[in-house]
N, C-alpha and C. Protein backbone atom coordinates (compact mmCIF):
# COMPACT_ATOMS: atom_id res chain seq x y z
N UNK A 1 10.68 -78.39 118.40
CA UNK A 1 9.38 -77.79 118.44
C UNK A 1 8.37 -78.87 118.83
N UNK A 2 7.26 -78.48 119.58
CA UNK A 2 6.50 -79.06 120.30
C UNK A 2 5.55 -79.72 119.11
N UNK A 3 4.51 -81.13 119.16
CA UNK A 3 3.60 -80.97 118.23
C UNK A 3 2.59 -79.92 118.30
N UNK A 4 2.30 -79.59 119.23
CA UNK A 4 1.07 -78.47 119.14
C UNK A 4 1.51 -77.45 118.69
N UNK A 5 2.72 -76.84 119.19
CA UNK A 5 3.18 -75.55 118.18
C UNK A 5 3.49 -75.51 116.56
N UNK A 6 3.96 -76.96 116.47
CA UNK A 6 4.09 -77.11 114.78
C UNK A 6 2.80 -77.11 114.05
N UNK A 7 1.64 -77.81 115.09
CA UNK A 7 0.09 -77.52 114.03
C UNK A 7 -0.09 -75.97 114.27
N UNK A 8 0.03 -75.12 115.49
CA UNK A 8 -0.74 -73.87 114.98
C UNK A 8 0.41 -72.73 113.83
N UNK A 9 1.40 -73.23 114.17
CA UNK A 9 2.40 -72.49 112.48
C UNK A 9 2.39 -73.05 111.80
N UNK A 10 1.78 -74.53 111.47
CA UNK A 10 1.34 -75.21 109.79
C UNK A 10 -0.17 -74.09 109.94
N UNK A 11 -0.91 -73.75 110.19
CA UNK A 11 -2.32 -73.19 110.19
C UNK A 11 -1.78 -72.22 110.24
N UNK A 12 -1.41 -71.38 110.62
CA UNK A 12 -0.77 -69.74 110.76
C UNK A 12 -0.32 -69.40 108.90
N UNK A 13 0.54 -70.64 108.66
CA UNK A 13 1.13 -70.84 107.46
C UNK A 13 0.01 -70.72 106.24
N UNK A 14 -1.13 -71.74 106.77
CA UNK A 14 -1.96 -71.82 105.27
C UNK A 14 -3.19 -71.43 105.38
N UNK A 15 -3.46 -69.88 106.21
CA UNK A 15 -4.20 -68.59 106.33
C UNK A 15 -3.63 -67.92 105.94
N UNK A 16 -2.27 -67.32 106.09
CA UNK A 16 -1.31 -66.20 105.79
C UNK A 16 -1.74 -65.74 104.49
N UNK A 17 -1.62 -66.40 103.59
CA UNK A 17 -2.42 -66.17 102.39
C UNK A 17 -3.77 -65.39 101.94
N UNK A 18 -4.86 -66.09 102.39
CA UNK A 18 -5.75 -65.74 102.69
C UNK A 18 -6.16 -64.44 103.33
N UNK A 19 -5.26 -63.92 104.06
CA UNK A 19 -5.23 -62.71 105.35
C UNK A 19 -4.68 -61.94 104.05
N UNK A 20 -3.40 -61.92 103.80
CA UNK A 20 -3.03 -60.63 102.77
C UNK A 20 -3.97 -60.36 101.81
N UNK A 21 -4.59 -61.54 101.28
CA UNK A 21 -5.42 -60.71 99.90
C UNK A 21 -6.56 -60.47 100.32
N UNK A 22 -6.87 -60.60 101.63
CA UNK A 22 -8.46 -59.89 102.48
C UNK A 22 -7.80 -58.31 102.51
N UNK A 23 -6.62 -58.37 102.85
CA UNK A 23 -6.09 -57.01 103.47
C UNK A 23 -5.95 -55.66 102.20
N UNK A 24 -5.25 -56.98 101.13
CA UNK A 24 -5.18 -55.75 99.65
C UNK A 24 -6.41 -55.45 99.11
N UNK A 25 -7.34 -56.51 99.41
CA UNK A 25 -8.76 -55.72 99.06
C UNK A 25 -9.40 -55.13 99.38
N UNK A 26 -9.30 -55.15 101.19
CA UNK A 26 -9.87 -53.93 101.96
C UNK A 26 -9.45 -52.63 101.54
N UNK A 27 -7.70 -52.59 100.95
CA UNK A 27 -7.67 -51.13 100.66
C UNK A 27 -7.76 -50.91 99.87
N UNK A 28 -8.00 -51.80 98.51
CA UNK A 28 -8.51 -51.04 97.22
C UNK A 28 -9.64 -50.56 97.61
N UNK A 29 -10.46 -51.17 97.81
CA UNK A 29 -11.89 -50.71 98.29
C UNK A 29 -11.89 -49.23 99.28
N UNK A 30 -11.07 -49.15 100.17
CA UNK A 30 -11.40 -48.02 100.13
C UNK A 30 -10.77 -46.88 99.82
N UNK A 31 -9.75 -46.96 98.89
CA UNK A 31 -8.99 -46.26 97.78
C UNK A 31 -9.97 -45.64 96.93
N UNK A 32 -10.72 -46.91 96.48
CA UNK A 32 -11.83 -46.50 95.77
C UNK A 32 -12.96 -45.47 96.40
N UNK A 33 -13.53 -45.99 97.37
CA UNK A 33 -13.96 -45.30 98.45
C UNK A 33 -13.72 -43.53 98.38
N UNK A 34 -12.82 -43.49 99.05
CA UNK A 34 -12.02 -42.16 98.94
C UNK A 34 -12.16 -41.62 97.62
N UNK A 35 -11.89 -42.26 96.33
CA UNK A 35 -11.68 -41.38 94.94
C UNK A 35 -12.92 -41.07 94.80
N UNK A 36 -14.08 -42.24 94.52
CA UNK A 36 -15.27 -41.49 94.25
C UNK A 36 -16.27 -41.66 95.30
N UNK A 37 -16.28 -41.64 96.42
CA UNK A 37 -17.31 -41.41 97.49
C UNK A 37 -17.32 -40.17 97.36
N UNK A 38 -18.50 -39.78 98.93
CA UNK A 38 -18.64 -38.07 98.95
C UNK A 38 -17.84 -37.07 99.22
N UNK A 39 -17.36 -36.39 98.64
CA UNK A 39 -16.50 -35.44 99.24
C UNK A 39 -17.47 -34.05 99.54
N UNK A 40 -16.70 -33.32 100.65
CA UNK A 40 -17.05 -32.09 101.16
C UNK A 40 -17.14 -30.88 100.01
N UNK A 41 -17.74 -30.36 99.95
CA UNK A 41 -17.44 -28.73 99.27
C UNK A 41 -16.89 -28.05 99.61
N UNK A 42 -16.48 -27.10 98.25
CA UNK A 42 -15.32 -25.80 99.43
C UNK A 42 -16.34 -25.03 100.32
N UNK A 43 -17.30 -24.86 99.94
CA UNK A 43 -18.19 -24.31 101.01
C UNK A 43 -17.96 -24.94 102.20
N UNK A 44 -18.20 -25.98 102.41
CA UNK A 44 -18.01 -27.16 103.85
C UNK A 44 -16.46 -27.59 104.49
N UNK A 45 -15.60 -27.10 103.21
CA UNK A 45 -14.63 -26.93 104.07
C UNK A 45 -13.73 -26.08 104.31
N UNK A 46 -14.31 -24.70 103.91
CA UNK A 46 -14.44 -23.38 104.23
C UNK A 46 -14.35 -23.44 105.74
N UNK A 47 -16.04 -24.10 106.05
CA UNK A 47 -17.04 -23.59 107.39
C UNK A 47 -16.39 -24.00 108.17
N UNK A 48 -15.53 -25.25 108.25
CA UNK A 48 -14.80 -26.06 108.99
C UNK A 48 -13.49 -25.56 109.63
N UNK A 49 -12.68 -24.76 108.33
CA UNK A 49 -11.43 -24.26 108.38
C UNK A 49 -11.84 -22.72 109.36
N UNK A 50 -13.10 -22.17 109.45
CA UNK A 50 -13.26 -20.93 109.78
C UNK A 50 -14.13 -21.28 111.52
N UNK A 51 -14.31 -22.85 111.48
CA UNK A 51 -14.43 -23.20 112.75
C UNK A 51 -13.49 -23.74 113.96
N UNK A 52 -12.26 -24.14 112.95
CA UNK A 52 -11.07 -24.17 113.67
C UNK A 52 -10.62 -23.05 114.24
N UNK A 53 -10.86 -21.97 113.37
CA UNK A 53 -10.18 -20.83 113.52
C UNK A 53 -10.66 -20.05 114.72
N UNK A 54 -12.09 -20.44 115.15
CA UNK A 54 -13.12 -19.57 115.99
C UNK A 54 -12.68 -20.30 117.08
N UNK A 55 -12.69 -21.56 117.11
CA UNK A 55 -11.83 -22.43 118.63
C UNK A 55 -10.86 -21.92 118.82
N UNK A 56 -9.97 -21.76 117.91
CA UNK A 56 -8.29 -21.13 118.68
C UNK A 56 -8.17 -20.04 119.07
N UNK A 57 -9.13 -18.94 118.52
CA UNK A 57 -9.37 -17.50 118.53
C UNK A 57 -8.95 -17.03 119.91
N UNK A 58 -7.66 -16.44 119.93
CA UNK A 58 -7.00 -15.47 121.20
C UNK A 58 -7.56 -13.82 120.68
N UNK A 59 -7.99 -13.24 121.84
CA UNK A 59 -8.52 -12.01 121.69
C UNK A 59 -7.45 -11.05 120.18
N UNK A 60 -7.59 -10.37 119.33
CA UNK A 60 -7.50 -10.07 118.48
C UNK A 60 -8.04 -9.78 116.91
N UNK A 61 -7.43 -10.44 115.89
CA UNK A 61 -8.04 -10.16 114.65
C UNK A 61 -7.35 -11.25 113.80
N UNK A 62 -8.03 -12.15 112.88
CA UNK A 62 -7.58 -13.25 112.15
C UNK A 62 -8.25 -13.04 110.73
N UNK A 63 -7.43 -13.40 110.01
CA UNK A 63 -7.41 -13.48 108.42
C UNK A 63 -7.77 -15.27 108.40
N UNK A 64 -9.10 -15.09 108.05
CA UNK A 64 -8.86 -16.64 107.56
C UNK A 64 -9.05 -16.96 106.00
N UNK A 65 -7.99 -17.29 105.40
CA UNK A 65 -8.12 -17.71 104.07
C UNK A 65 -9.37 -18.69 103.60
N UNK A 66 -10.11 -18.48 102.21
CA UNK A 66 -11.08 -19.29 101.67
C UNK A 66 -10.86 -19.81 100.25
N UNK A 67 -11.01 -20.89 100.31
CA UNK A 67 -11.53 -21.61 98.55
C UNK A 67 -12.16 -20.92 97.67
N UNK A 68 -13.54 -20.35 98.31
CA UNK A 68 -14.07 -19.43 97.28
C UNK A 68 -15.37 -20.75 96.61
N UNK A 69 -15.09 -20.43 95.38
CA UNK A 69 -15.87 -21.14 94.78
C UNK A 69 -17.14 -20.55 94.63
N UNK A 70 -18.29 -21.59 94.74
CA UNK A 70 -19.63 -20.72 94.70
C UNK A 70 -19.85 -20.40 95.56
N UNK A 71 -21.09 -19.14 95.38
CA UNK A 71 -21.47 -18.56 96.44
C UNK A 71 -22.06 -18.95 97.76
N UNK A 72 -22.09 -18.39 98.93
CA UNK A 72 -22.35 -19.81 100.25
C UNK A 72 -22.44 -18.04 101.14
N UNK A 73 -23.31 -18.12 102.50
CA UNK A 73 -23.41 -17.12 103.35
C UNK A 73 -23.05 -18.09 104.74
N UNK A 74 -21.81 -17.50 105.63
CA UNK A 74 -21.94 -17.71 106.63
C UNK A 74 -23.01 -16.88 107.99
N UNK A 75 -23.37 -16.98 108.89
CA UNK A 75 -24.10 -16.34 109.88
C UNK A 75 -23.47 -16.64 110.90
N UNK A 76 -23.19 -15.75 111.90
CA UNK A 76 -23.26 -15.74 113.62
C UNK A 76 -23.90 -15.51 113.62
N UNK A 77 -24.47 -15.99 115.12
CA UNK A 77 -25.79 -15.52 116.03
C UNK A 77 -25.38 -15.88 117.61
N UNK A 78 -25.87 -14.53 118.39
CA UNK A 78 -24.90 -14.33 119.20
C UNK A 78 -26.11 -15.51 120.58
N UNK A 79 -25.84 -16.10 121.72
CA UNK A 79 -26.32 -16.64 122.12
C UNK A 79 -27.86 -16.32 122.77
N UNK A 80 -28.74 -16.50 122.55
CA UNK A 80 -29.86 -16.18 123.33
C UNK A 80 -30.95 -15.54 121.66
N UNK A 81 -29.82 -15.29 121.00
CA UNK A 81 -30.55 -14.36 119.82
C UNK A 81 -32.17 -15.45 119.03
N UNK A 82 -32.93 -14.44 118.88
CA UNK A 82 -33.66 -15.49 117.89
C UNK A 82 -33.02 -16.93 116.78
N UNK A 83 -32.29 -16.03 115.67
CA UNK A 83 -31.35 -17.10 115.10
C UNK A 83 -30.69 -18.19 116.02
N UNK A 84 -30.31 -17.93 116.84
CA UNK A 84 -29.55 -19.37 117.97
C UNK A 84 -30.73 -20.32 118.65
N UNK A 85 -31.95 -19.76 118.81
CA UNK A 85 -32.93 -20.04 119.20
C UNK A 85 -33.48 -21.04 118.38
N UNK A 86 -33.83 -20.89 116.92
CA UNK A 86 -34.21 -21.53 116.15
C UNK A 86 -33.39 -22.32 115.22
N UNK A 87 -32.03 -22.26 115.20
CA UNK A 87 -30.93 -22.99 114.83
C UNK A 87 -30.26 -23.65 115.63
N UNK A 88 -29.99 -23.57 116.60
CA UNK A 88 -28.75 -23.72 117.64
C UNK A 88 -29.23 -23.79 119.24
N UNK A 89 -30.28 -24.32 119.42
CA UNK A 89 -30.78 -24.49 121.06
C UNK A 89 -30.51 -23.32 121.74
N UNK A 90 -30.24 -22.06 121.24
CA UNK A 90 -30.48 -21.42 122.43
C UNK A 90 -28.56 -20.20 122.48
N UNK A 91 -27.86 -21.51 121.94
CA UNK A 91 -26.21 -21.72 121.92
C UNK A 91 -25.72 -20.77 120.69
N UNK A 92 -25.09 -19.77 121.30
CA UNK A 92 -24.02 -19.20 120.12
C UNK A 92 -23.31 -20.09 119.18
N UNK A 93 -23.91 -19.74 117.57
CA UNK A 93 -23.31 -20.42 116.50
C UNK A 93 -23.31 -19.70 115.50
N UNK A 94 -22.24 -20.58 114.70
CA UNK A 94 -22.20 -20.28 113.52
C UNK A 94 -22.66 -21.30 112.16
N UNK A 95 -23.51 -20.76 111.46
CA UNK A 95 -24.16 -21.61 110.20
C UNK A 95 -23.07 -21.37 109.19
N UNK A 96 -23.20 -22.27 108.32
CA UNK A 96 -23.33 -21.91 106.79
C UNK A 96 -24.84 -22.45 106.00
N UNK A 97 -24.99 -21.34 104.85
CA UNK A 97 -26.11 -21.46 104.25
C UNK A 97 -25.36 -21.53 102.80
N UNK A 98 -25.71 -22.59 101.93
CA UNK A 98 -25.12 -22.57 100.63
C UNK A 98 -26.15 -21.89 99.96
N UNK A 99 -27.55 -21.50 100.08
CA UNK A 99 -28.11 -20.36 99.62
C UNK A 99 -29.02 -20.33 100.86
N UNK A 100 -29.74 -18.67 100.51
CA UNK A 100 -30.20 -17.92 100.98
C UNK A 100 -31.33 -18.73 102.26
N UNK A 101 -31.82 -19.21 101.56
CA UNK A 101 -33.11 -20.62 102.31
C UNK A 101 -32.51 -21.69 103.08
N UNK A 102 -31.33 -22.20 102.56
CA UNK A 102 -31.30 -23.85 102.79
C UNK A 102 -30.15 -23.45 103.89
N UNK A 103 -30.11 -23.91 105.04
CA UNK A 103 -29.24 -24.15 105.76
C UNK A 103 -28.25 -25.27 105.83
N UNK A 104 -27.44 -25.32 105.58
CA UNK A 104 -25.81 -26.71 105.27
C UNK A 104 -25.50 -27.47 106.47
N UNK A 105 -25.37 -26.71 107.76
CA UNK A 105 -24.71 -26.91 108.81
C UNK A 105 -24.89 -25.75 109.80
N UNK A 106 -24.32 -26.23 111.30
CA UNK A 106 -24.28 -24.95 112.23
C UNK A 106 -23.74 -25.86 113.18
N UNK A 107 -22.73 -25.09 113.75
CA UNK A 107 -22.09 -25.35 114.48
C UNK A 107 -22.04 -24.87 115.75
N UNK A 108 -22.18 -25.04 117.43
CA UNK A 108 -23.15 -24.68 118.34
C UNK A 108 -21.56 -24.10 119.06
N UNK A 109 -21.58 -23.21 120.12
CA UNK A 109 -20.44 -23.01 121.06
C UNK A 109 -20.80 -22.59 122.18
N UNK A 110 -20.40 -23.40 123.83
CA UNK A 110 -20.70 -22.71 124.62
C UNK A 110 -20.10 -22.26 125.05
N UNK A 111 -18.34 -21.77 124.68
CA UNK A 111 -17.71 -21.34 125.30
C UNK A 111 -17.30 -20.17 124.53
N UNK A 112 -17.85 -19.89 123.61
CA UNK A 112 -17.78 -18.35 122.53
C UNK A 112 -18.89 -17.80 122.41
N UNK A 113 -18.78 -16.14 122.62
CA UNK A 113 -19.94 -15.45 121.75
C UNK A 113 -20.23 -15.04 120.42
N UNK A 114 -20.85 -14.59 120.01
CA UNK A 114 -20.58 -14.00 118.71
C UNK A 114 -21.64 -12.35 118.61
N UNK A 115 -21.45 -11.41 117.97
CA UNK A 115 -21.82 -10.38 117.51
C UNK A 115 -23.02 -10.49 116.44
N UNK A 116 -23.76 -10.36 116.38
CA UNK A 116 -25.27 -11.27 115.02
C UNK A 116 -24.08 -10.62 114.06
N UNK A 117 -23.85 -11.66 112.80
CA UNK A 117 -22.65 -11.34 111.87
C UNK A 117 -23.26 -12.00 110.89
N UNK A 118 -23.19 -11.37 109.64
CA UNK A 118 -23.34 -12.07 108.48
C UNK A 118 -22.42 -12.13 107.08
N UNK A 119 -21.54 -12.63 106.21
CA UNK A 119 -20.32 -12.93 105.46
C UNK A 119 -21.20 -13.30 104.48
N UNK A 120 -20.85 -12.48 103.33
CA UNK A 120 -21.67 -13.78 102.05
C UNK A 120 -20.15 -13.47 101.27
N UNK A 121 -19.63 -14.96 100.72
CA UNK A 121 -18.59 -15.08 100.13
C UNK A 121 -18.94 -15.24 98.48
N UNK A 122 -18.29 -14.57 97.90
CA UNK A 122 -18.55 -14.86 96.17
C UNK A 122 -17.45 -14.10 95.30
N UNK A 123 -17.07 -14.22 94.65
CA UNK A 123 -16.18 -13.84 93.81
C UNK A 123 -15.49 -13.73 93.96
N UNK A 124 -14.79 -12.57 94.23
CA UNK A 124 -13.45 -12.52 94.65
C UNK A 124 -13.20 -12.36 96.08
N UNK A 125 -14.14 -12.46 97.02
CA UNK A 125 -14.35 -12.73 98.65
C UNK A 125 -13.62 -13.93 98.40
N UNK A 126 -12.05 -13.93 98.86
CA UNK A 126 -11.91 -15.44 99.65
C UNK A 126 -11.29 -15.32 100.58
N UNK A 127 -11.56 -14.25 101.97
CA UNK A 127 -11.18 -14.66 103.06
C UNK A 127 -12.42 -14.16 104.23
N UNK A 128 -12.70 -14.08 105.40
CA UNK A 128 -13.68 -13.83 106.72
C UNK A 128 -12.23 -13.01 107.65
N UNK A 129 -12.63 -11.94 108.29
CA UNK A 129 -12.04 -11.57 109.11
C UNK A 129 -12.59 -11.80 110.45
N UNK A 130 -12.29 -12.56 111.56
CA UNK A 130 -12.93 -12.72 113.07
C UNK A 130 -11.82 -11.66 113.77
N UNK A 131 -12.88 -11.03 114.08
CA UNK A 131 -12.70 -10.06 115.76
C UNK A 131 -12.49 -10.11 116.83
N UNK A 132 -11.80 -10.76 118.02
CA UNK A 132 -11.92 -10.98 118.97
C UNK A 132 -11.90 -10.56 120.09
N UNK A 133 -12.71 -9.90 120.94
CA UNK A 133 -12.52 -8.72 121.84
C UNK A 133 -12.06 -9.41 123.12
N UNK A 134 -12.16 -10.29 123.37
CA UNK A 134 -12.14 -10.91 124.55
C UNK A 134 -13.18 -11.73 125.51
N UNK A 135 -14.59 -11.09 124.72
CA UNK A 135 -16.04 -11.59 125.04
C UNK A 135 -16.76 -11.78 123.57
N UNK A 136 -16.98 -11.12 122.36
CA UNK A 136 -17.41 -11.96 121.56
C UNK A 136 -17.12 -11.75 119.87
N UNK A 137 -17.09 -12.22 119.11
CA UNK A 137 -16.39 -12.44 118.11
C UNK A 137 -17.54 -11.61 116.83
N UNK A 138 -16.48 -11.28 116.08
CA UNK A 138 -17.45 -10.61 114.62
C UNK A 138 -16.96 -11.08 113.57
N UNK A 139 -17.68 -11.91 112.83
CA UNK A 139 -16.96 -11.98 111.31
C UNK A 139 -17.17 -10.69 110.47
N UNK A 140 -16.21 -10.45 109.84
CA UNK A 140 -16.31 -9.58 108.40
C UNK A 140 -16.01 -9.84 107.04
């Protein structure tokens, strides 16, 4: 072995150290991170699971299962509608409202319509039915 290669694997050697316990602490940290940082609500990941569902949507009818939990109102609004107007630029979307006033999220689509639709989930509501005609979608 060359001298120059033996100094950078003596140095490779007495970092190595150093590098693993940077590395085990990065992931406690964000172990920790994960346990008590923010997590989503079932409301939020409801809206999410029922926005996957609106992307894949082949003309028909879908059962999308829900968490439930507390009460939360989803909305369509079909593109051009007032609601899309003042939520959504103009763009067919879908909100969730965790109450009546406060809006959570909305999610914009330009390649879906929607039917003006409104879902309020509570009690024993834990699923949305989407409609799909081929041009625009209805939750129930």
């Amino acid at each position: 072995m060359k001298k120059g290669q033996f100094a950078v694997f003596e140095l490779l050697l007495k970092f190595l150290p150093h590098i693993l316990v940077a590395l085990i602490l990065l992931s406690i940290l964000v172990g920790l991170y994960n346990l008590f940082g923010p997590s989503k609500s079932p409301a939020e990941q409801d809206f999410e699971r029922v926005i996957g569902e609106v992307k894949s949507l082949e003309s028909g009818k879908i059962v999308v299962p829900l968490q439930g939990g507390e009460a939360y109102t989803l909305f369509a609004y079909s593109k051009g509608s007032f609601g899309a107007q003042k939520l959504c630029s103009g763009s067919a979307c879908l909100c969730l409202f965790e109450d009546e006033l406060h809006r959570t999220s909305c999610k914009s689509f330009d390649d879906r319509d929607f039917v003006y639709s409104r879902v309020r989930i509570f009690g024993d509501k834990k699923t949305v039915v989407l409609r799909y005609d081929g041009e625009k979608i209805v939750l129930e």
